[in-house]
C-alpha atoms as a PDB file:
ATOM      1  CA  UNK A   1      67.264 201.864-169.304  1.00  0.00           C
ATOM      2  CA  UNK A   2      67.676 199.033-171.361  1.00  0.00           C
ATOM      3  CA  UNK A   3      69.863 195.882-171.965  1.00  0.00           C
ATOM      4  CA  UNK A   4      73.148 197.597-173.989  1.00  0.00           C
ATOM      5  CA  UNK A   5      73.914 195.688-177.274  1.00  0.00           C
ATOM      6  CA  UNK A   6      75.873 192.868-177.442  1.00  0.00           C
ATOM      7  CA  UNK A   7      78.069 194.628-180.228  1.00  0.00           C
ATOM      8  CA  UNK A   8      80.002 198.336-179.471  1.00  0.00           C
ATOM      9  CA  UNK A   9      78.552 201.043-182.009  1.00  0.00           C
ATOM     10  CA  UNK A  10      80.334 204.395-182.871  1.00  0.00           C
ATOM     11  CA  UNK A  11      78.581 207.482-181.631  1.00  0.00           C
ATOM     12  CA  UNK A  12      77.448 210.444-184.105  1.00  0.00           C
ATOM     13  CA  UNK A  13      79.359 213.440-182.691  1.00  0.00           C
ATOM     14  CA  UNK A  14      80.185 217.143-183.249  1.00  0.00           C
ATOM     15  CA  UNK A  15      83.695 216.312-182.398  1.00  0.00           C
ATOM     16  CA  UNK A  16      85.906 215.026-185.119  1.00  0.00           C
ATOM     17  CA  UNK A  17      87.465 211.783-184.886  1.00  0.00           C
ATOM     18  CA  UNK A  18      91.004 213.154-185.112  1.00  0.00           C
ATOM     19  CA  UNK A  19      90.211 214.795-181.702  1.00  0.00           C
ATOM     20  CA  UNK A  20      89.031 211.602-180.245  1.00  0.00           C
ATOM     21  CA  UNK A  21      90.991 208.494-178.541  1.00  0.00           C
ATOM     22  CA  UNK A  22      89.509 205.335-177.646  1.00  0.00           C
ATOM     23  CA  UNK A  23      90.553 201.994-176.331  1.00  0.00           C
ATOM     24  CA  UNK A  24      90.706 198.607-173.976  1.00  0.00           C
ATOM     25  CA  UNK A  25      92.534 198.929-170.897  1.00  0.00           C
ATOM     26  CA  UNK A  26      93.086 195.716-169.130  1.00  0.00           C
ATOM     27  CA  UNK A  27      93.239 195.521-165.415  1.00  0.00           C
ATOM     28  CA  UNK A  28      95.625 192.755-164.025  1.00  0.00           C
ATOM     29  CA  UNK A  29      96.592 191.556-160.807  1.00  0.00           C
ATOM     30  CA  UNK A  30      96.360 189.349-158.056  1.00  0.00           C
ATOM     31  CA  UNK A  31      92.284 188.327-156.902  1.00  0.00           C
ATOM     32  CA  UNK A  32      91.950 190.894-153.984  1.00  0.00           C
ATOM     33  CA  UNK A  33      94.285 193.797-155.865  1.00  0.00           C
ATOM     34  CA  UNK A  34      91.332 195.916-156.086  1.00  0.00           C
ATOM     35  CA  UNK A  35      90.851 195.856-159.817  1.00  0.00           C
ATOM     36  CA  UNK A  36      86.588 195.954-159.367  1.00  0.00           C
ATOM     37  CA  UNK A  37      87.511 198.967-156.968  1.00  0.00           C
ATOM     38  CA  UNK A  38      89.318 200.574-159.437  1.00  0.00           C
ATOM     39  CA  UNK A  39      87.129 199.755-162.443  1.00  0.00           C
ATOM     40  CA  UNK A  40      84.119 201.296-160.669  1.00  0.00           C
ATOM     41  CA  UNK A  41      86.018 204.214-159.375  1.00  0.00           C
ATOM     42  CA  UNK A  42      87.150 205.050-163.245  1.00  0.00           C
ATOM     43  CA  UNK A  43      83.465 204.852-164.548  1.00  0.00           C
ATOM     44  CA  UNK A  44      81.798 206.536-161.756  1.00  0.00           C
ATOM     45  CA  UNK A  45      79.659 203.801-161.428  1.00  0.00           C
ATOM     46  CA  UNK A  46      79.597 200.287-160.278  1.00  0.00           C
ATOM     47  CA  UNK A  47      79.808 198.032-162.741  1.00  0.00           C
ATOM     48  CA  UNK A  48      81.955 195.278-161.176  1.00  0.00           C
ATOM     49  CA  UNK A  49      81.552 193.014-157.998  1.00  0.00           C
ATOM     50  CA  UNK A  50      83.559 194.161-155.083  1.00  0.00           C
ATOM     51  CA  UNK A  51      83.711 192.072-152.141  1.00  0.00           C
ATOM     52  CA  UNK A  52      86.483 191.046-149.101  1.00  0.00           C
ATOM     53  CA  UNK A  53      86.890 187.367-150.763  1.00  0.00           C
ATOM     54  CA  UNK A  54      88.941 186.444-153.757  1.00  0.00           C
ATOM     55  CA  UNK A  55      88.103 185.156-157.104  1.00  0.00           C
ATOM     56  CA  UNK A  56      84.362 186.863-156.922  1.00  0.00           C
ATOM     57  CA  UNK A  57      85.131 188.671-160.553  1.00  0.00           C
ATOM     58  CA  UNK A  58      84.952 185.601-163.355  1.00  0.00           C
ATOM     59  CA  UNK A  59      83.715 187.607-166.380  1.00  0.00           C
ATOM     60  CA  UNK A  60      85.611 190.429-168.273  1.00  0.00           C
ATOM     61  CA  UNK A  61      83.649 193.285-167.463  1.00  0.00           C
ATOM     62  CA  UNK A  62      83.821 195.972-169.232  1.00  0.00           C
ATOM     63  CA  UNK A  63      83.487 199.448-167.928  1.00  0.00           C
ATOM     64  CA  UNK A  64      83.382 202.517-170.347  1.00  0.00           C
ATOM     65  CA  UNK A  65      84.900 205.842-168.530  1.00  0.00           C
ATOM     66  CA  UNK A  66      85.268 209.504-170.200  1.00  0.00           C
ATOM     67  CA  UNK A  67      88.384 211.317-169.414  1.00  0.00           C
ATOM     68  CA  UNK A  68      88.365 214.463-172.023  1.00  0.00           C
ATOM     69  CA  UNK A  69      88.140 213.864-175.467  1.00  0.00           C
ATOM     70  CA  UNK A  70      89.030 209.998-174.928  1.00  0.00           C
ATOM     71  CA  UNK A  71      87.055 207.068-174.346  1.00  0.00           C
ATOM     72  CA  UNK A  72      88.325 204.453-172.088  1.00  0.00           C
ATOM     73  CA  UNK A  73      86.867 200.920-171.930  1.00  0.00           C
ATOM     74  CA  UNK A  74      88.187 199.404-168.759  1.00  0.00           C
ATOM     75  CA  UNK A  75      88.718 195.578-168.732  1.00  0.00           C
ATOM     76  CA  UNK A  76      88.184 194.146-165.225  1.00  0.00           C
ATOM     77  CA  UNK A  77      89.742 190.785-165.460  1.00  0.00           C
ATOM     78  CA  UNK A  78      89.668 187.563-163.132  1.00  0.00           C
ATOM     79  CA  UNK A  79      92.467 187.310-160.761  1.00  0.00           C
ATOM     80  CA  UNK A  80      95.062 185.631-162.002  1.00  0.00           C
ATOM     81  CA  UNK A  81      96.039 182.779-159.343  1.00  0.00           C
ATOM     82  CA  UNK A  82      97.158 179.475-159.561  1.00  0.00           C
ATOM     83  CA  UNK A  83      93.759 177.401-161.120  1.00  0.00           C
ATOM     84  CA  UNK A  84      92.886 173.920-159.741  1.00  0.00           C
ATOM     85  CA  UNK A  85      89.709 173.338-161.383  1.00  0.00           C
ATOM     86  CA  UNK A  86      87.686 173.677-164.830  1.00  0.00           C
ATOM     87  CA  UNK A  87      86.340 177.246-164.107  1.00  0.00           C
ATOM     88  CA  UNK A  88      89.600 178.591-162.128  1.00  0.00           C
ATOM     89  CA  UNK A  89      91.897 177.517-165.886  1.00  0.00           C
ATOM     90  CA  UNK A  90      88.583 179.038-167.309  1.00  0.00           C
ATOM     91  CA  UNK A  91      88.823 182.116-165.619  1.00  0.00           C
ATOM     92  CA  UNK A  92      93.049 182.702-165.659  1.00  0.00           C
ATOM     93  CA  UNK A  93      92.304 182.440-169.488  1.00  0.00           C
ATOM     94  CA  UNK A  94      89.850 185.275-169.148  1.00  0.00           C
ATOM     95  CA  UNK A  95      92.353 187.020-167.505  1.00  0.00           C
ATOM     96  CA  UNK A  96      95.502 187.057-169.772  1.00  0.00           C
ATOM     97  CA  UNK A  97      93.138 186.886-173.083  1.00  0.00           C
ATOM     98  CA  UNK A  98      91.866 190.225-171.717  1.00  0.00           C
ATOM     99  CA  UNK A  99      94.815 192.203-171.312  1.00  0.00           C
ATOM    100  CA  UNK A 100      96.408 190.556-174.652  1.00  0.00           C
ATOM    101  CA  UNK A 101      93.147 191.870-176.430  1.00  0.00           C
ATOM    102  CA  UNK A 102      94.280 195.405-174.462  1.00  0.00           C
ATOM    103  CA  UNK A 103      95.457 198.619-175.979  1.00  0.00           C
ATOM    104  CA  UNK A 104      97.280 199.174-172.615  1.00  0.00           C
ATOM    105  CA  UNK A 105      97.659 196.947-170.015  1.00  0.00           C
ATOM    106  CA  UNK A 106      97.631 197.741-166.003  1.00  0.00           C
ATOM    107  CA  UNK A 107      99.039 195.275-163.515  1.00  0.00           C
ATOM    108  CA  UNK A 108      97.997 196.230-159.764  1.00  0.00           C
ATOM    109  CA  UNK A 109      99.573 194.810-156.565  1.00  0.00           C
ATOM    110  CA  UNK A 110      98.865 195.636-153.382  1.00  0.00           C
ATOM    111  CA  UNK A 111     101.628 197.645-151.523  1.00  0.00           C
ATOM    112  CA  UNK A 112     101.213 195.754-148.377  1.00  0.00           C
ATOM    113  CA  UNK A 113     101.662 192.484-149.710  1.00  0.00           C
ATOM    114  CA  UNK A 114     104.519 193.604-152.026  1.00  0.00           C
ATOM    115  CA  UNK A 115     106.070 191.491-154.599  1.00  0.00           C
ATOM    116  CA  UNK A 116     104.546 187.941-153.393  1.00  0.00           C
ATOM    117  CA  UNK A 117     104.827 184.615-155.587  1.00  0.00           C
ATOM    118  CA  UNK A 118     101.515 185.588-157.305  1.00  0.00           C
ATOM    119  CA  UNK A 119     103.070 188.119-158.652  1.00  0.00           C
ATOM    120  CA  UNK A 120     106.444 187.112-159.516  1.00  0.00           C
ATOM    121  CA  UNK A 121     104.117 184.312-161.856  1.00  0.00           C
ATOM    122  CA  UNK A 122     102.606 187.232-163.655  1.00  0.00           C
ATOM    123  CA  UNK A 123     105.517 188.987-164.254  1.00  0.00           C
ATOM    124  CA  UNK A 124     107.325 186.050-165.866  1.00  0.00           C
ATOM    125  CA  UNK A 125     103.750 186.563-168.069  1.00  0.00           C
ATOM    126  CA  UNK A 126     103.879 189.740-169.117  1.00  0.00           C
ATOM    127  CA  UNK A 127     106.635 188.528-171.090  1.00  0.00           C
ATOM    128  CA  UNK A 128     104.662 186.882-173.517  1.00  0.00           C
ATOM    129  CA  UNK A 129     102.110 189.834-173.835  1.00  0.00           C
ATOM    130  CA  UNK A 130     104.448 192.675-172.988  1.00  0.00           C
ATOM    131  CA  UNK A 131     105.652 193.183-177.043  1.00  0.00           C
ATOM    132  CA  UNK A 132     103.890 196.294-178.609  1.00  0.00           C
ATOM    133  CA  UNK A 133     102.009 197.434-175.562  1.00  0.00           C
ATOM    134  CA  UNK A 134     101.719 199.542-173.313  1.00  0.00           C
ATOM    135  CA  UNK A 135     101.904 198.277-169.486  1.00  0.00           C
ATOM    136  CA  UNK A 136     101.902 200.520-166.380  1.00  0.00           C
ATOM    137  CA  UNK A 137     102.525 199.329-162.814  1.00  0.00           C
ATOM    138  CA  UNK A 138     100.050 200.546-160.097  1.00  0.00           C
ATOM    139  CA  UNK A 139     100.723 199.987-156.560  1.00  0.00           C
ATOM    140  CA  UNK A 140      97.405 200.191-154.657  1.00  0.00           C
ATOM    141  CA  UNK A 141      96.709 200.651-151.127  1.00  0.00           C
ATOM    142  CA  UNK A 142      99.046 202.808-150.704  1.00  0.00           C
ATOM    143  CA  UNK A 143      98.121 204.347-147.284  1.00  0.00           C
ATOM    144  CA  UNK A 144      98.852 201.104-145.670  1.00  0.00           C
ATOM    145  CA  UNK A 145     102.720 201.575-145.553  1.00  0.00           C
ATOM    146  CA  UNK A 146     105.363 204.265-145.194  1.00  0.00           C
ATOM    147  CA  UNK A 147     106.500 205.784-147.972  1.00  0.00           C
ATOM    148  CA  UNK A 148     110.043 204.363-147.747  1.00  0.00           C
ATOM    149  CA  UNK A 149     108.520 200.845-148.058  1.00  0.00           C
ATOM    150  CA  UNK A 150     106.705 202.177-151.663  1.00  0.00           C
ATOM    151  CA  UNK A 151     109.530 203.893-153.177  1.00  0.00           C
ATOM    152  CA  UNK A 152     111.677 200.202-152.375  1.00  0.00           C
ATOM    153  CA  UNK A 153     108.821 197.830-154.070  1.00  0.00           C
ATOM    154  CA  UNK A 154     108.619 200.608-157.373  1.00  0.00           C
ATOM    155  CA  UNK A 155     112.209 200.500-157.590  1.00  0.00           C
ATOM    156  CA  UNK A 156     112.148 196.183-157.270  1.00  0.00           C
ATOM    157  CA  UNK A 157     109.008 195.902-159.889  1.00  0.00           C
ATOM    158  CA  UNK A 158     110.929 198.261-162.687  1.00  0.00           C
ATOM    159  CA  UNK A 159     113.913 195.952-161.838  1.00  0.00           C
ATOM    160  CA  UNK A 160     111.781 193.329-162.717  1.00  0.00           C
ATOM    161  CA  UNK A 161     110.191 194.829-165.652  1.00  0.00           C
ATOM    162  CA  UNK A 162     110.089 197.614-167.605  1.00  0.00           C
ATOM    163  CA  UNK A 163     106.860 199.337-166.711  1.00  0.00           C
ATOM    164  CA  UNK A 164     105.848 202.112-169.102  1.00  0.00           C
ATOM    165  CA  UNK A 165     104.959 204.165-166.193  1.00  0.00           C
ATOM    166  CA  UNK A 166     104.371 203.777-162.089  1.00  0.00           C
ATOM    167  CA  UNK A 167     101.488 205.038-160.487  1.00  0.00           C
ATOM    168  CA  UNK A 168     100.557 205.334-156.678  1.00  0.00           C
ATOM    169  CA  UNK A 169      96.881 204.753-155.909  1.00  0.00           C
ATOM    170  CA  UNK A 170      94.586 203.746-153.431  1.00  0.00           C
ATOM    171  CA  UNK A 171      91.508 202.287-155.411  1.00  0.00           C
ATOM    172  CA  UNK A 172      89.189 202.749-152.511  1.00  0.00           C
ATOM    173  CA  UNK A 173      89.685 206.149-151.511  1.00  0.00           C
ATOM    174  CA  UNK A 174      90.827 207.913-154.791  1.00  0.00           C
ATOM    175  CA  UNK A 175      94.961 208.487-154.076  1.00  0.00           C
ATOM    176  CA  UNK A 176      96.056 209.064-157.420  1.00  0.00           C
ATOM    177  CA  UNK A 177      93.501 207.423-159.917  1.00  0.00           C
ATOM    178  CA  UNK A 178      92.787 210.809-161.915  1.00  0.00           C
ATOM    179  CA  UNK A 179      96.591 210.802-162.836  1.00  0.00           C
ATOM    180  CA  UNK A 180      96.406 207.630-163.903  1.00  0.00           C
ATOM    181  CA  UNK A 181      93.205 208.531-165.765  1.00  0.00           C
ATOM    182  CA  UNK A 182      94.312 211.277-167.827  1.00  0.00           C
ATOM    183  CA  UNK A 183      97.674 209.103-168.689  1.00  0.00           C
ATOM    184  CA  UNK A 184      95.651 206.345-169.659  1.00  0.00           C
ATOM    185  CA  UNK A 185      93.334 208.777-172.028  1.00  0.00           C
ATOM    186  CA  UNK A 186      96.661 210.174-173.568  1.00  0.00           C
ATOM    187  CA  UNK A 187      98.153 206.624-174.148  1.00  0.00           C
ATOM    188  CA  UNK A 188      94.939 204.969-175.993  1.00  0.00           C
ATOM    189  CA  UNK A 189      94.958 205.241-179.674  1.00  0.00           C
ATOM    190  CA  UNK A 190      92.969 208.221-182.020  1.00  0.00           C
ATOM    191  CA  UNK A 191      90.497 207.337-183.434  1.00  0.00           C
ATOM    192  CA  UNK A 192      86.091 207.168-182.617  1.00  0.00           C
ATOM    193  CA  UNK A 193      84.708 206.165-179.656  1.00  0.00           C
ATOM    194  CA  UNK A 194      83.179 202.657-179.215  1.00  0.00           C
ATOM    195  CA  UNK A 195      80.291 202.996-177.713  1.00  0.00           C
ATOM    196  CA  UNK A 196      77.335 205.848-177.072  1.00  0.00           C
ATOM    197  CA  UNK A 197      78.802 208.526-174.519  1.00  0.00           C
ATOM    198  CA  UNK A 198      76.120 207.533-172.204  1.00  0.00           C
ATOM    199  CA  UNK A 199      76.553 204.124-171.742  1.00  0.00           C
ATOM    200  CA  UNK A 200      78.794 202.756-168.856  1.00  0.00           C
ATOM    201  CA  UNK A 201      79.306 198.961-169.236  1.00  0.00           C
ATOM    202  CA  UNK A 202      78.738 196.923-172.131  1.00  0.00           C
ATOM    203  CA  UNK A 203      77.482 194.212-170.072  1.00  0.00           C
ATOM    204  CA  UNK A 204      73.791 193.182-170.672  1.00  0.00           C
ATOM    205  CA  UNK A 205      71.245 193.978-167.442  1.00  0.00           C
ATOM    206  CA  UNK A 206      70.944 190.709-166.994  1.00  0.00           C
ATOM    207  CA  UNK A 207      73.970 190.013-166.154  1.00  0.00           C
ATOM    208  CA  UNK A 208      74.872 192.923-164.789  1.00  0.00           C
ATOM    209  CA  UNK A 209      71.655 192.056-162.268  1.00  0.00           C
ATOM    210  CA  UNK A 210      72.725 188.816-161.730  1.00  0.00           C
ATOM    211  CA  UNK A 211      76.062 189.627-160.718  1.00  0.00           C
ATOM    212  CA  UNK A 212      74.687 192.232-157.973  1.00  0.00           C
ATOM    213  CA  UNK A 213      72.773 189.073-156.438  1.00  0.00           C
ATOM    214  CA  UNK A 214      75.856 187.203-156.758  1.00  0.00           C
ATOM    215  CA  UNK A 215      77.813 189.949-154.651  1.00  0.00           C
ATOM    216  CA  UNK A 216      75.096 189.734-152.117  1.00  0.00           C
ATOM    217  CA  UNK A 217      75.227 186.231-151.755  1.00  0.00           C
ATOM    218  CA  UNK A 218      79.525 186.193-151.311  1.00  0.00           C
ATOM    219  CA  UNK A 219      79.093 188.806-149.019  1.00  0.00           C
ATOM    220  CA  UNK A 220      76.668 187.172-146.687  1.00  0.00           C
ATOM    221  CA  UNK A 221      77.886 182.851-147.333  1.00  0.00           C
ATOM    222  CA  UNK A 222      81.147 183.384-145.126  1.00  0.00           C
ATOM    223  CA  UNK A 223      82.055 179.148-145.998  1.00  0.00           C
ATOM    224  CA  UNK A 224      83.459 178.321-149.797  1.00  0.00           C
ATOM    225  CA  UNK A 225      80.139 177.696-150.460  1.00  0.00           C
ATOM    226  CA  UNK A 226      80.119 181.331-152.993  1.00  0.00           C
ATOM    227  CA  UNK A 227      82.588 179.674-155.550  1.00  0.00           C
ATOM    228  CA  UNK A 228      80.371 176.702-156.095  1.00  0.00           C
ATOM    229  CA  UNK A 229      77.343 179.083-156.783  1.00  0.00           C
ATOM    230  CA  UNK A 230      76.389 181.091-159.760  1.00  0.00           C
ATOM    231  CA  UNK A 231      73.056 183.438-160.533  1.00  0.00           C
ATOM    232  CA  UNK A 232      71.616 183.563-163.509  1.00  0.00           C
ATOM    233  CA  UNK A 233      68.721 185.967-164.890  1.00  0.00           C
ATOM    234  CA  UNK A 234      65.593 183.795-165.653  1.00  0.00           C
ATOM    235  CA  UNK A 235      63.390 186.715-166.519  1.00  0.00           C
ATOM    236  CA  UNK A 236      63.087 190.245-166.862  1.00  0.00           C
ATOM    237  CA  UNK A 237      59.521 191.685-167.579  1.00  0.00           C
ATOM    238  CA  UNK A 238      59.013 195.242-168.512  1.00  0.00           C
ATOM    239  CA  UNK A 239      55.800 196.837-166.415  1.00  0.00           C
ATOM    240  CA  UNK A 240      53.403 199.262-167.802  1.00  0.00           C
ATOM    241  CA  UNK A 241      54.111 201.756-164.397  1.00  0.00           C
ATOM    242  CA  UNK A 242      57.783 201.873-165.076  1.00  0.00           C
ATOM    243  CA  UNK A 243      58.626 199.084-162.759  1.00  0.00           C
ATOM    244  CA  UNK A 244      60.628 195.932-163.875  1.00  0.00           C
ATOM    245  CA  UNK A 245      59.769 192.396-162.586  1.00  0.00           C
ATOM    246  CA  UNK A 246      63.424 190.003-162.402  1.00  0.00           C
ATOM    247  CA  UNK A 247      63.177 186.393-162.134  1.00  0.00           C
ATOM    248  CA  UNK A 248      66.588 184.920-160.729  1.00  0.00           C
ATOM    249  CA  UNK A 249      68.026 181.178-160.223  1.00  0.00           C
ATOM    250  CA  UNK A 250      70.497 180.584-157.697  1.00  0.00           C
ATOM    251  CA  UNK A 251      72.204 177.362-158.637  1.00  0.00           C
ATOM    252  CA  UNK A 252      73.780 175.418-155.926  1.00  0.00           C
ATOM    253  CA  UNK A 253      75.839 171.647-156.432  1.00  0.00           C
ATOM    254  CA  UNK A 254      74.111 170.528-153.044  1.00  0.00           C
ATOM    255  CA  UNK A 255      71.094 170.225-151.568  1.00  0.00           C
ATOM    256  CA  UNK A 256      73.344 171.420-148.261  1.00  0.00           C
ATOM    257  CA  UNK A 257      74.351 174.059-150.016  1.00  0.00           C
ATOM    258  CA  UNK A 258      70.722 175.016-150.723  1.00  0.00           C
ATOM    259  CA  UNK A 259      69.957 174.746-147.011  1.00  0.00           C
ATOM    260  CA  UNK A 260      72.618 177.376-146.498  1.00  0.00           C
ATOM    261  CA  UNK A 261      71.679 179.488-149.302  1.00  0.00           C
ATOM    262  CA  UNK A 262      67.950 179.686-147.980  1.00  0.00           C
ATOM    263  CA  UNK A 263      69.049 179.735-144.612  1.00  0.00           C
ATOM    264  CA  UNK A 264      66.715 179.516-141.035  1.00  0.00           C
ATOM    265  CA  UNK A 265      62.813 179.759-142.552  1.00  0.00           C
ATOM    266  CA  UNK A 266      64.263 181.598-145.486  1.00  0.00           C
ATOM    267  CA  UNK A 267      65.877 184.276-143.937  1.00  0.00           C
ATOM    268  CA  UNK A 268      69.460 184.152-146.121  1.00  0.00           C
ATOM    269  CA  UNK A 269      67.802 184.482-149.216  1.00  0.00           C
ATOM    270  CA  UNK A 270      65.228 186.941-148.431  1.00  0.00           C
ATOM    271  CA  UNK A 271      67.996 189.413-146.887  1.00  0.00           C
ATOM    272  CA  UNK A 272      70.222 188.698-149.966  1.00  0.00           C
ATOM    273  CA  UNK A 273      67.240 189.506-152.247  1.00  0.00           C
ATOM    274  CA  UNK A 274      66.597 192.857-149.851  1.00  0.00           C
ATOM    275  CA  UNK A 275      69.734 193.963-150.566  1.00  0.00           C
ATOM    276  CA  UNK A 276      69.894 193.115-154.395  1.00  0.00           C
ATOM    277  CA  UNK A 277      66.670 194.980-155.344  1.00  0.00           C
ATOM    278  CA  UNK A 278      67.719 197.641-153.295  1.00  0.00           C
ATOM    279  CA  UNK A 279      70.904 198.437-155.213  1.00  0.00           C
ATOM    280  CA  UNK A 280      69.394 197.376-158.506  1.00  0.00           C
ATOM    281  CA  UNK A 281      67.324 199.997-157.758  1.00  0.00           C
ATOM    282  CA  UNK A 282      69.325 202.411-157.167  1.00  0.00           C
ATOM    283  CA  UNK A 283      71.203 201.235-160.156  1.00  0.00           C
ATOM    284  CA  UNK A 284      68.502 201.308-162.600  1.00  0.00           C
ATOM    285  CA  UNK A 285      66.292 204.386-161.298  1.00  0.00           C
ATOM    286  CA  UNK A 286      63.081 202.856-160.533  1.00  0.00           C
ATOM    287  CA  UNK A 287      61.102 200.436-158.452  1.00  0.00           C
ATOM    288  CA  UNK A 288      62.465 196.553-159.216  1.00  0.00           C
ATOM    289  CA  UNK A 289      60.550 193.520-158.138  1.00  0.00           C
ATOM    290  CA  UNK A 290      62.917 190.385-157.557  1.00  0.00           C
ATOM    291  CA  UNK A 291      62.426 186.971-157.183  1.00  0.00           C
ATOM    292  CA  UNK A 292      64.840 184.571-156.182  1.00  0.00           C
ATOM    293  CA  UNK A 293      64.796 180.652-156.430  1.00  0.00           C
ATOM    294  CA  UNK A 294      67.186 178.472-155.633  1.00  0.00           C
ATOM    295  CA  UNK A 295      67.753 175.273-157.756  1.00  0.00           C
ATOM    296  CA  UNK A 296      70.460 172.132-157.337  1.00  0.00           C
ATOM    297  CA  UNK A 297      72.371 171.462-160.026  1.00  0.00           C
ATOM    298  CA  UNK A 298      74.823 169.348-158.973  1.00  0.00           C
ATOM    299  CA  UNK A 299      77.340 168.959-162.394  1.00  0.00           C
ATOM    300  CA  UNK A 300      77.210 172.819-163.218  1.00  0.00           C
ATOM    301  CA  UNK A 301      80.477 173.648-162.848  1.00  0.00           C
ATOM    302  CA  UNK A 302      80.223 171.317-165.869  1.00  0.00           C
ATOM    303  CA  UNK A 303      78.081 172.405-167.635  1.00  0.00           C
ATOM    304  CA  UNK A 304      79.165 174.609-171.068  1.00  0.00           C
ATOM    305  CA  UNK A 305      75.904 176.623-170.866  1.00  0.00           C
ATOM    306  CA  UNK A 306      76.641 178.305-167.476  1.00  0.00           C
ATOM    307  CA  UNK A 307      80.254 179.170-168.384  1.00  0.00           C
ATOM    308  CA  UNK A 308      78.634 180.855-171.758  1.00  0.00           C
ATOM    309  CA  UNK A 309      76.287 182.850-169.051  1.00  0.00           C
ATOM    310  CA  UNK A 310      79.033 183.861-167.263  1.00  0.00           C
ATOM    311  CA  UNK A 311      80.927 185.592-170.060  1.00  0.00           C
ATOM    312  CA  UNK A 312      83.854 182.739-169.474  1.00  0.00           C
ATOM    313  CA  UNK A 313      84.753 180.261-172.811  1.00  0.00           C
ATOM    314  CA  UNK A 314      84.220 176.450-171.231  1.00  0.00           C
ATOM    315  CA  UNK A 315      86.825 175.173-173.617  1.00  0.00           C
ATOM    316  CA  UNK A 316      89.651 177.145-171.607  1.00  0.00           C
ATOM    317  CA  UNK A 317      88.721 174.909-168.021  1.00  0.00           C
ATOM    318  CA  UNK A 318      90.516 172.319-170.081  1.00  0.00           C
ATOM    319  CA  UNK A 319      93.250 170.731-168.104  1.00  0.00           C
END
């Protein structure tokens, strides 16, 4: 496997293109809606950081799915949440600039938490982008309330807005996503697909890589400390057996902060580099060799060349 181009590229097919759909479906919601669930779910694959804490997604990543004769290319957007710094702004603007570059547009909330301020926000947002697309409601988590307590929030969004279409899901366990698979491959447009049938994300490795360390680290830093972190891939070396060597930087804004990331005699980092290589692995179908160093840089939530790393523009953390 290697790094997928930075540029989509039409696939040679049997198929005409008059039988084929394609397009950009933008996940929305609330951090914690269960948009990375949902995005890796759809591709079969996972392509997008899942974790228990909020604001862990901060790239558009792009997942590509195949439902039939259509092609769906799955935007899984920041959270959209109220931003107090230069990479939350830079991140919200990821967000809506990804579902107004959408052929159809998803919002998710989560049933239990129904329609909370977060929520009423993005509605009042949608119209701006709502005009000559597409946008379906999906309630997720459905199996943690009665069905009385659904039926009342679907009736109180479409009140609110007038959804194209309401689905019932549950991200994590399956409920409902193939319906609202084979709607979403009915409602993108005709025409080729974007990229090569085999290909899943058009994220490079690298990043992809670095964003499976990243994971790790969230999962296993239980402090704030994971939103003043980023990972970057240093290196990736190509081995004559098959193998790949990875050279990661952790970058940190403290030297207490390193401490933490390193943990007791190195024991953080060496677990969270276990874990990586064991899923990048898995990921990539052969044996990976990791490294992981861990670096201060105190002004890089700053600095213009991490937020081009990250996929995010560092002219949108403008105040």
């Amino acid at each position: 496997m290697t790094d997928t181009p930075e540029n989509p590229t039409e696939t040679s097919d049997t198929m005409s293109n008059t039988q084929k759909r394609a397009g950009f479906v933008a996940l929305i919601g609330e951090p914690n809606a269960g948009k990375s669930t949902l995005t890796n779910r759809m591709v079969g694959a996972k392509v997008s950081i899942v974790t228990h804490k909020v604001q862990t997604t901060r790239a558009r990543i792009r997942g590509v799915a195949i439902e039939g004769d259509a092609q769906l290319v799955f935007v899984d957007t920041p959270g959209l949440f109220t931003p107090r710094r230069r990479l939350d702004r830079a991140m919200v603007a990821a967000a809506w600039g990804g579902a107004t570059d959408a052929d159809v547009v998803v919002l998710m909330i989560e049933a239990n938490r129904g329609v909370s301020e977060g929520v009423k926000t993005i509605l009042e947002g949608l119209e701006g982008i709502g005009k000559g697309r597409k946008i379906a409601l999906a309630i997720n988590k459905i199996d943690r309330v009665q069905a009385e307590v659904l039926l009342a929030l679907s009736e109180q969004m479409n009140e609110a807005y007038p959804f194209v279409a309401t689905f019932m899901i549950s991200a994590e366990r399956g409920h409902g996503v193939d319906a609202l698979k084979e709607w979403l491959a009915g409602e993108v447009p005709a025409g080729p697909w974007l990229y090569p049938e085999d290909q899943i994300a058009d994220l490079p490795l690298r990043m992809i890589a670095a964003e499976m360390t990243r994971e790790k680290l969230t999962l296993r830093l239980h402090q704030e400390l994971p939103y003043q972190l980023t990972v970057e891939t240093e290196n990736w070396e190509e081995r004559k057996d098959g193998s790949c060597k990875i050279d990661q930087l952790v970058y940190v804004m403290r030297d207490g902060h390193k401490g933490i990331v390193l943990g007791n005699k190195g024991e953080t980092i060496k677990a969270v580099g276990k874990a990586s290589r064991e899923e990048l692995e898995e990921f990539l179908g052969r044996r990976v060799h990791l490294f992981l160093q861990v670096k201060v840089r105190a002004n890089w939530l700053e600095d213009s060349e991490r937020y081009e790393n990250m996929g995010l523009n560092f002219k949108d953390g403008n105040a």
